[in-house]
PDB file of N, CA and C in Angstrom:
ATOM      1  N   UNK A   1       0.825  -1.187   0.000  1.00  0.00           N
ATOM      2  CA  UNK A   1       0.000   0.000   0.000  1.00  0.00           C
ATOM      3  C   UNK A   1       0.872   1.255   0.000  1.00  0.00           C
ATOM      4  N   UNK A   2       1.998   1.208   1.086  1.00  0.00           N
ATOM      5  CA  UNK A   2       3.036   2.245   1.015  1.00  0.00           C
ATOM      6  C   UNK A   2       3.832   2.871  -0.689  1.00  0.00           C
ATOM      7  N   UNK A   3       4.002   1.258  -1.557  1.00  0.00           N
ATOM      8  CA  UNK A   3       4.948   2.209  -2.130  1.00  0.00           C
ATOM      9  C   UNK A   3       3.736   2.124  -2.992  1.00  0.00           C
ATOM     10  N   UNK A   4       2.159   1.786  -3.412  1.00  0.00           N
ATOM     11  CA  UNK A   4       1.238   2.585  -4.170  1.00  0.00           C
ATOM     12  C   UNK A   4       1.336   3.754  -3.742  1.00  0.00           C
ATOM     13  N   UNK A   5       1.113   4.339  -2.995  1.00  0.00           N
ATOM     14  CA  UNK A   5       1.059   5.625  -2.481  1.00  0.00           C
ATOM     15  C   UNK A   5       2.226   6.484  -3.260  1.00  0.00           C
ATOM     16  N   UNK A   6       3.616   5.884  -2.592  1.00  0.00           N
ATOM     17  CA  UNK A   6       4.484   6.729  -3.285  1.00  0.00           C
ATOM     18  C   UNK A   6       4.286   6.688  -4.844  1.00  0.00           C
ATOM     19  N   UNK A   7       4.056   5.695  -5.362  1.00  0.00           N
ATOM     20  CA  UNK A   7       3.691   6.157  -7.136  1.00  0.00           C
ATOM     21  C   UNK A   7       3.054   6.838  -7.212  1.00  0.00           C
ATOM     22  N   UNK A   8       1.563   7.114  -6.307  1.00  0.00           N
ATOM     23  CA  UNK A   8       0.855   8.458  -6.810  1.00  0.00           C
ATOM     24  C   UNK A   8       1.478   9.543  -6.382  1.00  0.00           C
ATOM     25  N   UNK A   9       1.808   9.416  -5.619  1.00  0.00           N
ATOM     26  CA  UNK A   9       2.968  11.249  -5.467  1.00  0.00           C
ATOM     27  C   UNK A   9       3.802  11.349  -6.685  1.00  0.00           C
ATOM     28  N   UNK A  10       4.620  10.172  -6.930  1.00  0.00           N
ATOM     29  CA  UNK A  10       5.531  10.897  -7.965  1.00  0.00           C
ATOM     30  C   UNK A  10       5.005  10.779  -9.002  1.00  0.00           C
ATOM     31  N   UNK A  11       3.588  10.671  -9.431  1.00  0.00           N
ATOM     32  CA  UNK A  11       2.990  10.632 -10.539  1.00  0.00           C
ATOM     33  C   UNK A  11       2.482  12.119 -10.403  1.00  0.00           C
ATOM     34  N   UNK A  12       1.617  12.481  -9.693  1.00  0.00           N
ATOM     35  CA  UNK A  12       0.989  13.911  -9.332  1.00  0.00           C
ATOM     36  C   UNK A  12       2.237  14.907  -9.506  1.00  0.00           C
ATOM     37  N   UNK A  13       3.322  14.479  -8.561  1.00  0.00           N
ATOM     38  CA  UNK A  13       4.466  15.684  -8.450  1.00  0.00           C
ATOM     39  C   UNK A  13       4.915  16.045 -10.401  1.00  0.00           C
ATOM     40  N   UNK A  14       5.121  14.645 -10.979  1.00  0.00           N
ATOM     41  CA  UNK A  14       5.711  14.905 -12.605  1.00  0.00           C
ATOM     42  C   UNK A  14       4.488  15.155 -13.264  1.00  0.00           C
ATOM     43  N   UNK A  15       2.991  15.632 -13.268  1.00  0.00           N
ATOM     44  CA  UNK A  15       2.407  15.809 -14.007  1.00  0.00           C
ATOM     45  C   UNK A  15       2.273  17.345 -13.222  1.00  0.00           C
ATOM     46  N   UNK A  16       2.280  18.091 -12.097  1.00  0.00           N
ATOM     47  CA  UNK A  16       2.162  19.435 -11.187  1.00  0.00           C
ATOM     48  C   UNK A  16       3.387  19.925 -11.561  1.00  0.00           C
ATOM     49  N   UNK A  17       4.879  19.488 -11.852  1.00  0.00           N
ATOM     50  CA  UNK A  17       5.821  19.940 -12.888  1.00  0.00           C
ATOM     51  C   UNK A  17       5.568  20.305 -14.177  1.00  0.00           C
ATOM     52  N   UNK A  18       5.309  19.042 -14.933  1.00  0.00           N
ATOM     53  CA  UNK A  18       4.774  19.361 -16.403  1.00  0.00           C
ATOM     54  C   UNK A  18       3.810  20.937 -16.282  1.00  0.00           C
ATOM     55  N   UNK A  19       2.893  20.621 -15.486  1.00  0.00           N
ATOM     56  CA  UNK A  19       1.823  21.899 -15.937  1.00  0.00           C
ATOM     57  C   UNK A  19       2.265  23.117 -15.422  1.00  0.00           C
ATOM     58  N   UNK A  20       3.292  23.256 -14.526  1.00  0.00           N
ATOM     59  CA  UNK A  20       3.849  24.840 -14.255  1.00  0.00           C
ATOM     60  C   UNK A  20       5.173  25.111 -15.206  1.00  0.00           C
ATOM     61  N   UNK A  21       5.990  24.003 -15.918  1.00  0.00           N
ATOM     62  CA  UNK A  21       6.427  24.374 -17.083  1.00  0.00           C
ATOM     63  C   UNK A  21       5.862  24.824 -18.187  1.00  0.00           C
ATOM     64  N   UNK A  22       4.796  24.267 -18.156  1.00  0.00           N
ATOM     65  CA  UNK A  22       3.729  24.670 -19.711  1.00  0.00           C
ATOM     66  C   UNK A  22       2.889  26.292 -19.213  1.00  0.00           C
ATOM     67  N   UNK A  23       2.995  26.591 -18.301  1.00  0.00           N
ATOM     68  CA  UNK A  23       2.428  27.713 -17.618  1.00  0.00           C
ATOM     69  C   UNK A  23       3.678  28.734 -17.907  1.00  0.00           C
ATOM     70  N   UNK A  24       4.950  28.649 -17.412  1.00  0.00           N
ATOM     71  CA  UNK A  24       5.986  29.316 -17.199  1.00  0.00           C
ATOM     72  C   UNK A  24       6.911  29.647 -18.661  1.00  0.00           C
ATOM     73  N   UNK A  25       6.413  28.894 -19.388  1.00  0.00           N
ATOM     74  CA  UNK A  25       6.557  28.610 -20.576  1.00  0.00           C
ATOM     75  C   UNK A  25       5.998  29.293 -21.671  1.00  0.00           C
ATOM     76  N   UNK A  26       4.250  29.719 -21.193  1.00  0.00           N
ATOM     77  CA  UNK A  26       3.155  30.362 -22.364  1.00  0.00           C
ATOM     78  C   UNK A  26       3.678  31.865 -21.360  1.00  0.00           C
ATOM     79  N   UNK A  27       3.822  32.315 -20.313  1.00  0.00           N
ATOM     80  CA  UNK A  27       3.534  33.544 -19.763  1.00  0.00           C
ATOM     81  C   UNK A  27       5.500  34.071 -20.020  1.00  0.00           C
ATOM     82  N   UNK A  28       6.432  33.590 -20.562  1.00  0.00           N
ATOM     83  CA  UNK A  28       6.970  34.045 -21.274  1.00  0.00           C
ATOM     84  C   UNK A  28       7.068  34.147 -22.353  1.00  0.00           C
ATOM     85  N   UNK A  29       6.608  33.522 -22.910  1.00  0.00           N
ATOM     86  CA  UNK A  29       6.213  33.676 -24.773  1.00  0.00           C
ATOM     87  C   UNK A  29       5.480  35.006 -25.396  1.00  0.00           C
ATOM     88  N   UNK A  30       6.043  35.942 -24.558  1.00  0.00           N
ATOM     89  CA  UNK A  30       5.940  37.191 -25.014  1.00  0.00           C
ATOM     90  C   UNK A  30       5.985  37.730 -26.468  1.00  0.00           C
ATOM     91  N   UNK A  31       6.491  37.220 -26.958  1.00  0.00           N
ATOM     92  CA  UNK A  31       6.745  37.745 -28.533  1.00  0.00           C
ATOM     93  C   UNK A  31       6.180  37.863 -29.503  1.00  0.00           C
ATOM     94  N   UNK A  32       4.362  37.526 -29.251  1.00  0.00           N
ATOM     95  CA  UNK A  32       3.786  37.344 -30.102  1.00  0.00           C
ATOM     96  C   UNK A  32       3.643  36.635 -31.320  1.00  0.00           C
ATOM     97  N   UNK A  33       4.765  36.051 -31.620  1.00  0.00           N
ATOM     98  CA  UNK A  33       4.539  35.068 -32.758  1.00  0.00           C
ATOM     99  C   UNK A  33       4.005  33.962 -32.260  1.00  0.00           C
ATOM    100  N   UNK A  34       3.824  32.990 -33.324  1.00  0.00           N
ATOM    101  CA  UNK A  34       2.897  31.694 -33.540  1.00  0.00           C
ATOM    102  C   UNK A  34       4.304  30.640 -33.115  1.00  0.00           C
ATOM    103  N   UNK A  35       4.034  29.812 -32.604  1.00  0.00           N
ATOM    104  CA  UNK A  35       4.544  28.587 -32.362  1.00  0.00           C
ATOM    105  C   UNK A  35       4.014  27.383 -32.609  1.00  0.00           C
ATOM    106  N   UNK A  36       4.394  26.049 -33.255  1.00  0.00           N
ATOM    107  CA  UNK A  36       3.397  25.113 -33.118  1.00  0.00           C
ATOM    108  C   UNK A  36       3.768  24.449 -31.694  1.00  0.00           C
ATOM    109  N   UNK A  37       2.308  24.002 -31.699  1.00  0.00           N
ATOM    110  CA  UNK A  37       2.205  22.738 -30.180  1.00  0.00           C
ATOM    111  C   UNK A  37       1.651  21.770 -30.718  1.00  0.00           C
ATOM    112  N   UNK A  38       2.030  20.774 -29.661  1.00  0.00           N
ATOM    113  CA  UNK A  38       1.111  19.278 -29.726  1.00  0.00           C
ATOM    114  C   UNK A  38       0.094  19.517 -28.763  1.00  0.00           C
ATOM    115  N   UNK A  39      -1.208  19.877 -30.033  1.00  0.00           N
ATOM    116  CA  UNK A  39      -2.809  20.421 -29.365  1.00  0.00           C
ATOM    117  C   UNK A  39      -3.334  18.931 -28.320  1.00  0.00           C
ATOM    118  N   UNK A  40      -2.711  17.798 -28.543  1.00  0.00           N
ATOM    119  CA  UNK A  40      -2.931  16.449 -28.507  1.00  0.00           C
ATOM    120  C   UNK A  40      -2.747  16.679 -26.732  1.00  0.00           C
ATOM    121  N   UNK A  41      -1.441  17.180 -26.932  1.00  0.00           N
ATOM    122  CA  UNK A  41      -0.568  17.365 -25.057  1.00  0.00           C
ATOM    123  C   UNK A  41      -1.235  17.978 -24.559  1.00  0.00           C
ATOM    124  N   UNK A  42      -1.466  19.183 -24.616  1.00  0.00           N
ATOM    125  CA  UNK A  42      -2.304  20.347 -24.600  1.00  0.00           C
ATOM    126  C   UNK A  42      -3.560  20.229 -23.720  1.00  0.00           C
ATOM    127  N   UNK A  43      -4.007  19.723 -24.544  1.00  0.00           N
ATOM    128  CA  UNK A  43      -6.003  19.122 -24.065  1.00  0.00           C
ATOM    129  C   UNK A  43      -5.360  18.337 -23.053  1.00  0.00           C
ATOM    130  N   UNK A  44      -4.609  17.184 -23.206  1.00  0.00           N
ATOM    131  CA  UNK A  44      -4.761  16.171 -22.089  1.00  0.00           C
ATOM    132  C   UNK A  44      -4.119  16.943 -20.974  1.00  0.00           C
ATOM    133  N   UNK A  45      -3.755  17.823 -21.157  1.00  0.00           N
ATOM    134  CA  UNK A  45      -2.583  18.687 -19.684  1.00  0.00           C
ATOM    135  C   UNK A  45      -4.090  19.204 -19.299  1.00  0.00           C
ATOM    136  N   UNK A  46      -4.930  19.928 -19.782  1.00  0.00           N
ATOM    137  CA  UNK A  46      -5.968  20.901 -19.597  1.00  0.00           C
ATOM    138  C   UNK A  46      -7.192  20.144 -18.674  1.00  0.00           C
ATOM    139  N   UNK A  47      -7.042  18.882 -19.605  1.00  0.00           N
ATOM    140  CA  UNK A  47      -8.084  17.554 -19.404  1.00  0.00           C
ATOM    141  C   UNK A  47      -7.579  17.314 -17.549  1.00  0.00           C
ATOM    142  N   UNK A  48      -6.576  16.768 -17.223  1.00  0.00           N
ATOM    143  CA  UNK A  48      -5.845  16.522 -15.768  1.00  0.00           C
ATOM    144  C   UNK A  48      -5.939  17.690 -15.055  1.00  0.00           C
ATOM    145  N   UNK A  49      -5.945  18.733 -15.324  1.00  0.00           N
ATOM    146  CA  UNK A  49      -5.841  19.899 -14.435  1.00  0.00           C
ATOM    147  C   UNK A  49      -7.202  20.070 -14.012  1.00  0.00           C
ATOM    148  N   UNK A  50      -8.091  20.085 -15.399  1.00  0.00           N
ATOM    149  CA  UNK A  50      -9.735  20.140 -14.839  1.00  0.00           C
ATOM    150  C   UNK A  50     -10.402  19.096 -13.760  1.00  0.00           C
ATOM    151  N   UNK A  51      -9.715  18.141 -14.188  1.00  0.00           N
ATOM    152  CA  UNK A  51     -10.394  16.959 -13.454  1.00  0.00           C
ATOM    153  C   UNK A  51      -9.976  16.822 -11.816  1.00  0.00           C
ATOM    154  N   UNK A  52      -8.602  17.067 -11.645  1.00  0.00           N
ATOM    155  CA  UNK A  52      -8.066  17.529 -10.181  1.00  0.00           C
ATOM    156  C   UNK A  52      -8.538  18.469  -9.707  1.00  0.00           C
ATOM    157  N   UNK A  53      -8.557  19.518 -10.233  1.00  0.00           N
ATOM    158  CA  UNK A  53      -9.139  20.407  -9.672  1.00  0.00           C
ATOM    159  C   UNK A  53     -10.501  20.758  -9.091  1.00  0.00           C
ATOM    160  N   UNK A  54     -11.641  19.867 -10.019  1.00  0.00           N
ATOM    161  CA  UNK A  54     -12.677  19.878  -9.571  1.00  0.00           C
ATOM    162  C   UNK A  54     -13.606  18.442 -10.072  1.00  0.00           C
ATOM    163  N   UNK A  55     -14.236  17.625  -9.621  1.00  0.00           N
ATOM    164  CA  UNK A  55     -14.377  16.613 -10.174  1.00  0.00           C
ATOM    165  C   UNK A  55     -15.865  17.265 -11.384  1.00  0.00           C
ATOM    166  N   UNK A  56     -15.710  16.071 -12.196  1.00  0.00           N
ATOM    167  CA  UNK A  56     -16.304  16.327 -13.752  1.00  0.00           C
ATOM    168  C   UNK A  56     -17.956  16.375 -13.629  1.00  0.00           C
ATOM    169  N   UNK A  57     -18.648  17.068 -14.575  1.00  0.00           N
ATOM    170  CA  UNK A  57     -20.086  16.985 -14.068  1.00  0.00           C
ATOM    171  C   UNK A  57     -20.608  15.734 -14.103  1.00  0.00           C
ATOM    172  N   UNK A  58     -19.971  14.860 -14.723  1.00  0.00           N
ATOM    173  CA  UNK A  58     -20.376  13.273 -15.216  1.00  0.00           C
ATOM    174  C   UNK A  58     -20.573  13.400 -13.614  1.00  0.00           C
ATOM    175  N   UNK A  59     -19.924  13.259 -12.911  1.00  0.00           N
ATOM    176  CA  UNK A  59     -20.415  12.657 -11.409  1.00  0.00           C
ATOM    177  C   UNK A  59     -21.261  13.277 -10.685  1.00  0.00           C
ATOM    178  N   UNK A  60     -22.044  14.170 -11.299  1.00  0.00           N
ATOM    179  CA  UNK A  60     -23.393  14.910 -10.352  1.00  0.00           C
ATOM    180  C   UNK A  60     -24.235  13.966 -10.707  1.00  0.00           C
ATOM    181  N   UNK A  61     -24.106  13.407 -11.746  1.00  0.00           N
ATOM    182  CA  UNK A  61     -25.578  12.368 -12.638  1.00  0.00           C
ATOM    183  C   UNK A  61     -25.964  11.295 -11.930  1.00  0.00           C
ATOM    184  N   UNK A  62     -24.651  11.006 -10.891  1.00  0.00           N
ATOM    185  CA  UNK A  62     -24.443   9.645 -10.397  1.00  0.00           C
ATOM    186  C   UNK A  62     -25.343   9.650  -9.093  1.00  0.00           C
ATOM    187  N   UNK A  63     -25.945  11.339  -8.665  1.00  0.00           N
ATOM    188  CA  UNK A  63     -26.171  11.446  -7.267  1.00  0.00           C
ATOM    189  C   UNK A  63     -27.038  10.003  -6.626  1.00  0.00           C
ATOM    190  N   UNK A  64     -28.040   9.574  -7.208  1.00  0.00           N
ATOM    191  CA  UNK A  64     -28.804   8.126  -7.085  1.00  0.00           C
ATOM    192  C   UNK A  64     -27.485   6.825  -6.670  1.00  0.00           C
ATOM    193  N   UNK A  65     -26.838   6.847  -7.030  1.00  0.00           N
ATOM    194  CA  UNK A  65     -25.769   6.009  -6.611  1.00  0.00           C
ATOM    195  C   UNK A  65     -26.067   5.090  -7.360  1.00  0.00           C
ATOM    196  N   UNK A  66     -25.892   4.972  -8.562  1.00  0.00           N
ATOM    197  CA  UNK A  66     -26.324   3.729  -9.310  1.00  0.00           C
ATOM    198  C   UNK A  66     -24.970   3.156  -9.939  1.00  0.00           C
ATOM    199  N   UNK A  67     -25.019   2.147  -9.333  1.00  0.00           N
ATOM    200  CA  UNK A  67     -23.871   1.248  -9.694  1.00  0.00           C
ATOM    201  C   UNK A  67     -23.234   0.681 -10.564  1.00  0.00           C
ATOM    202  N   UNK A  68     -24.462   0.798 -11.822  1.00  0.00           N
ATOM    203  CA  UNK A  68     -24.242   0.764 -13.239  1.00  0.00           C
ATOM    204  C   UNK A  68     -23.370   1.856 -13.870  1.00  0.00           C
ATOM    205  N   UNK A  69     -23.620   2.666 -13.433  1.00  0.00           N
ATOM    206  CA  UNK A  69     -23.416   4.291 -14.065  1.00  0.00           C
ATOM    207  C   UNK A  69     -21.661   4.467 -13.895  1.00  0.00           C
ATOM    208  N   UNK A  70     -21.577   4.762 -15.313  1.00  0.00           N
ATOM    209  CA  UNK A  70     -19.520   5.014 -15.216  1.00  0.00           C
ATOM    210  C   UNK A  70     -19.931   6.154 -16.073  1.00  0.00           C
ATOM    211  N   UNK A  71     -18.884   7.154 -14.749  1.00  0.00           N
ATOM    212  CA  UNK A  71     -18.759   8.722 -16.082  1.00  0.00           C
ATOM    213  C   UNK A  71     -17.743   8.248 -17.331  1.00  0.00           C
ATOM    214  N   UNK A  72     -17.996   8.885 -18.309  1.00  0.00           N
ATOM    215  CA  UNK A  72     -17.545   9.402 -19.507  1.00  0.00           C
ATOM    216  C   UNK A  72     -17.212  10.402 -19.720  1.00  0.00           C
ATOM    217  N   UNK A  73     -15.832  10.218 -20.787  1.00  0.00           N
ATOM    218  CA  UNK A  73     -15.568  12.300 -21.400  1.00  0.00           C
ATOM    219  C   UNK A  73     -14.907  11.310 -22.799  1.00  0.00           C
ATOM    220  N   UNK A  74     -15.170  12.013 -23.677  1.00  0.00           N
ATOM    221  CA  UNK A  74     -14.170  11.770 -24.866  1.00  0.00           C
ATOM    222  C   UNK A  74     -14.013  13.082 -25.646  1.00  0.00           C
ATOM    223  N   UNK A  75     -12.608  12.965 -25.959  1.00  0.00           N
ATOM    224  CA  UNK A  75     -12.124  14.291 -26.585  1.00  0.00           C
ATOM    225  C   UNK A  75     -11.383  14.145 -27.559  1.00  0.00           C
ATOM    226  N   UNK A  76     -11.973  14.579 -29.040  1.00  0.00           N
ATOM    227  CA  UNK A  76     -11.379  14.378 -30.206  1.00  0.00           C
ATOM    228  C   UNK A  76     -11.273  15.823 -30.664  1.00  0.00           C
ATOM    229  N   UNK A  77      -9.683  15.628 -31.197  1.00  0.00           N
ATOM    230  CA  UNK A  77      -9.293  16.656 -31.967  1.00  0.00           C
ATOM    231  C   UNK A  77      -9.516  16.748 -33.300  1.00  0.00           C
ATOM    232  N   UNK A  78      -9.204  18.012 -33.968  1.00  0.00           N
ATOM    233  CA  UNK A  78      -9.255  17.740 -35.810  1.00  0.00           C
ATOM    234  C   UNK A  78      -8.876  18.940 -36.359  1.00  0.00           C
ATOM    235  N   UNK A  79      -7.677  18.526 -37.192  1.00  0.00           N
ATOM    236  CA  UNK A  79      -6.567  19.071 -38.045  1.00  0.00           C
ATOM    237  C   UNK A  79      -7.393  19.910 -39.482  1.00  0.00           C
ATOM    238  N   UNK A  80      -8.213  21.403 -38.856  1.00  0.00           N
ATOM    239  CA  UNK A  80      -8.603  22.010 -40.123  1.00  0.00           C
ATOM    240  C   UNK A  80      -8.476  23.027 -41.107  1.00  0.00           C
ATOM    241  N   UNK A  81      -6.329  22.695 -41.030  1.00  0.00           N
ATOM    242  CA  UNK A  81      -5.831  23.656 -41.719  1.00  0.00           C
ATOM    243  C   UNK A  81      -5.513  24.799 -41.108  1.00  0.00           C
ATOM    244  N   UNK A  82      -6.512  25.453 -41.325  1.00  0.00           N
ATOM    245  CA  UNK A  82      -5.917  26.924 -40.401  1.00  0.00           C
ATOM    246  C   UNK A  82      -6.713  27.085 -39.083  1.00  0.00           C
ATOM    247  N   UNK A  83      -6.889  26.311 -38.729  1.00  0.00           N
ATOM    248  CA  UNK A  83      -7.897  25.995 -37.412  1.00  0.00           C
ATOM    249  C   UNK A  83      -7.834  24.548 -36.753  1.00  0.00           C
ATOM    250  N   UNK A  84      -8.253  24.468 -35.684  1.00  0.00           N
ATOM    251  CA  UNK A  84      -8.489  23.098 -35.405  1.00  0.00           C
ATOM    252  C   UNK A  84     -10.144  23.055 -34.329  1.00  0.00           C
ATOM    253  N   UNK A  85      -9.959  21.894 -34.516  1.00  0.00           N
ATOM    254  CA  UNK A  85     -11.558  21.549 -33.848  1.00  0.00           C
ATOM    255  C   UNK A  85     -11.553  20.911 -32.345  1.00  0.00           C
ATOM    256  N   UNK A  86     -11.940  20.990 -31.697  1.00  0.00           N
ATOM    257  CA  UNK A  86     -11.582  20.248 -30.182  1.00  0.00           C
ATOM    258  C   UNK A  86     -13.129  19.876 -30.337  1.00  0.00           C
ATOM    259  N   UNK A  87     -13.519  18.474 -29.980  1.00  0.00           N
ATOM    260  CA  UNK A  87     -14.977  18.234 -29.292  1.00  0.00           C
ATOM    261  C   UNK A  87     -14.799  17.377 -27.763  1.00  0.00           C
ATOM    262  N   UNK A  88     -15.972  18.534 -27.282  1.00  0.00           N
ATOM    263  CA  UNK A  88     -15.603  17.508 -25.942  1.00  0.00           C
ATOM    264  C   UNK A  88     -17.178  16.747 -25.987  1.00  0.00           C
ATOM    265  N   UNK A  89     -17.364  15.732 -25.282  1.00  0.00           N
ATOM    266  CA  UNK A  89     -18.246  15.152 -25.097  1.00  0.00           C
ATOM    267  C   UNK A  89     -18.276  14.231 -23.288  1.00  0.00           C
ATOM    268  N   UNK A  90     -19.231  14.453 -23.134  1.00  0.00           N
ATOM    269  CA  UNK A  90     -19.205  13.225 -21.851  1.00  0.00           C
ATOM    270  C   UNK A  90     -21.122  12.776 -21.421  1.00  0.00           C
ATOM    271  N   UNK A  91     -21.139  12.214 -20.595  1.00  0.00           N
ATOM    272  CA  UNK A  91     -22.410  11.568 -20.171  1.00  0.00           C
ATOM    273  C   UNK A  91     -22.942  12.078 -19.178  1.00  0.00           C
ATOM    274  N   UNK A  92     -22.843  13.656 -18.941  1.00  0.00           N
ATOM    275  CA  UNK A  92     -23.325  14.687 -17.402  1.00  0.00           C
ATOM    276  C   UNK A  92     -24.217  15.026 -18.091  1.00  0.00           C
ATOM    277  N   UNK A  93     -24.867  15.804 -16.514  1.00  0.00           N
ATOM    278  CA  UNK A  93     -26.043  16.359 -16.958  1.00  0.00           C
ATOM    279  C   UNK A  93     -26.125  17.270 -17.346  1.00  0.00           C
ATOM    280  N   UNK A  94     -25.074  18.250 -18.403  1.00  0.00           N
ATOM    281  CA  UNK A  94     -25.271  19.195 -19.498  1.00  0.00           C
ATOM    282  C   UNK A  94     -24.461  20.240 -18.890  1.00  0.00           C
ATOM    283  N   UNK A  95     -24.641  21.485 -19.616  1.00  0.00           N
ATOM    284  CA  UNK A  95     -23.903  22.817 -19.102  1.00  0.00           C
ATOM    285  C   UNK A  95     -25.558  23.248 -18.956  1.00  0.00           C
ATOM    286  N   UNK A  96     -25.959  24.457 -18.053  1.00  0.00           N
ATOM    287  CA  UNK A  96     -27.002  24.776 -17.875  1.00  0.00           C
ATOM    288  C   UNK A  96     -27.177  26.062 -18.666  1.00  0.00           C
ATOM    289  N   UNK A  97     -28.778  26.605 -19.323  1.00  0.00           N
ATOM    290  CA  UNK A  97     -28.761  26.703 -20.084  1.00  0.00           C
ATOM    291  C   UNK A  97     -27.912  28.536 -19.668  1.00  0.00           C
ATOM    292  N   UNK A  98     -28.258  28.818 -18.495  1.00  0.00           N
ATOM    293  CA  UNK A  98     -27.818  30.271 -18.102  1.00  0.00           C
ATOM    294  C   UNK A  98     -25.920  30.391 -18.412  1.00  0.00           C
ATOM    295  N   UNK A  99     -25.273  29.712 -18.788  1.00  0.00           N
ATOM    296  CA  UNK A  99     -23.898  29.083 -18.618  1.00  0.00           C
ATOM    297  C   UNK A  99     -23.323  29.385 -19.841  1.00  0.00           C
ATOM    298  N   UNK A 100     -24.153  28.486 -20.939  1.00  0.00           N
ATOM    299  CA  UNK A 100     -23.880  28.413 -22.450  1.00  0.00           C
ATOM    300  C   UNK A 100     -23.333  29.460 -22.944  1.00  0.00           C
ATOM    301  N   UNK A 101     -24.029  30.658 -23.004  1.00  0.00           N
ATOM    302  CA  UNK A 101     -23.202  31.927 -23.846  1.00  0.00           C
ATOM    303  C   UNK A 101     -22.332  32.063 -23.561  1.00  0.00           C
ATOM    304  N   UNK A 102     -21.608  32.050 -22.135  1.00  0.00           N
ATOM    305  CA  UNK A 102     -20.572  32.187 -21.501  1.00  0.00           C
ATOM    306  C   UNK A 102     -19.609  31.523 -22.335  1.00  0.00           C
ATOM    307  N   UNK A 103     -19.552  30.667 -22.812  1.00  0.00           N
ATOM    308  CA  UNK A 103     -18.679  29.701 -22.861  1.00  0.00           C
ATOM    309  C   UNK A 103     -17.782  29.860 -24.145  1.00  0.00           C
ATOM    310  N   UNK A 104     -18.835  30.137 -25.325  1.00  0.00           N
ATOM    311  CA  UNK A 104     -18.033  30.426 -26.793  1.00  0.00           C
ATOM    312  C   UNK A 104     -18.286  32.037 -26.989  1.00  0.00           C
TER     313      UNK A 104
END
């Protein structure tokens, strides 16, 4: 049980590294030009930070406690030239409707 434990620390500690390099990283990138990234890294860094930080709406759905019920998220990217597409998707109970404009 002990050294599970220690794997999740040094799993948390190298992914709480990763994301204050990628932080320390965009807030000097002062220069205004374009850089490419791996949008792929990106989302999934964004994806871990959201999910630690606050758990996903998929798990409000669950309030009944139904034992069947596994949250979902799937997130596909797409390469559209001079743009790209992010979709998120999951199995919660929605963004509400007062929320929506906010968002795009």
């Amino acid at each position: 049980m002990l050294t599970g434990n220690l794997e999740k620390i040094a799993e948390h500690g190298r992914r709480a590294d990763g994301i204050v390099k990628s932080m320390l990283a965009h807030s000097r990138g002062g220069s205004g030009e374009r850089q490419t990234v791996d949008i792929n890294s990106l989302v999934g860094e964004s994806l871990n930070l959201a999910y630690h930080g606050a758990p996903h709406a998929a798990n409000k759905r669950n309030e009944a406690n139904d034992p069947t019920f596994k949250p979902s998220l799937k997130v596909t990217t797409r390469d559209l030239g001079a743009e790209v597409e992010i979709r998120v998707r999951d199995n919660g109970t929605g963004i509400p409707s007062e929320i929506r404009d906010k968002l795009f």
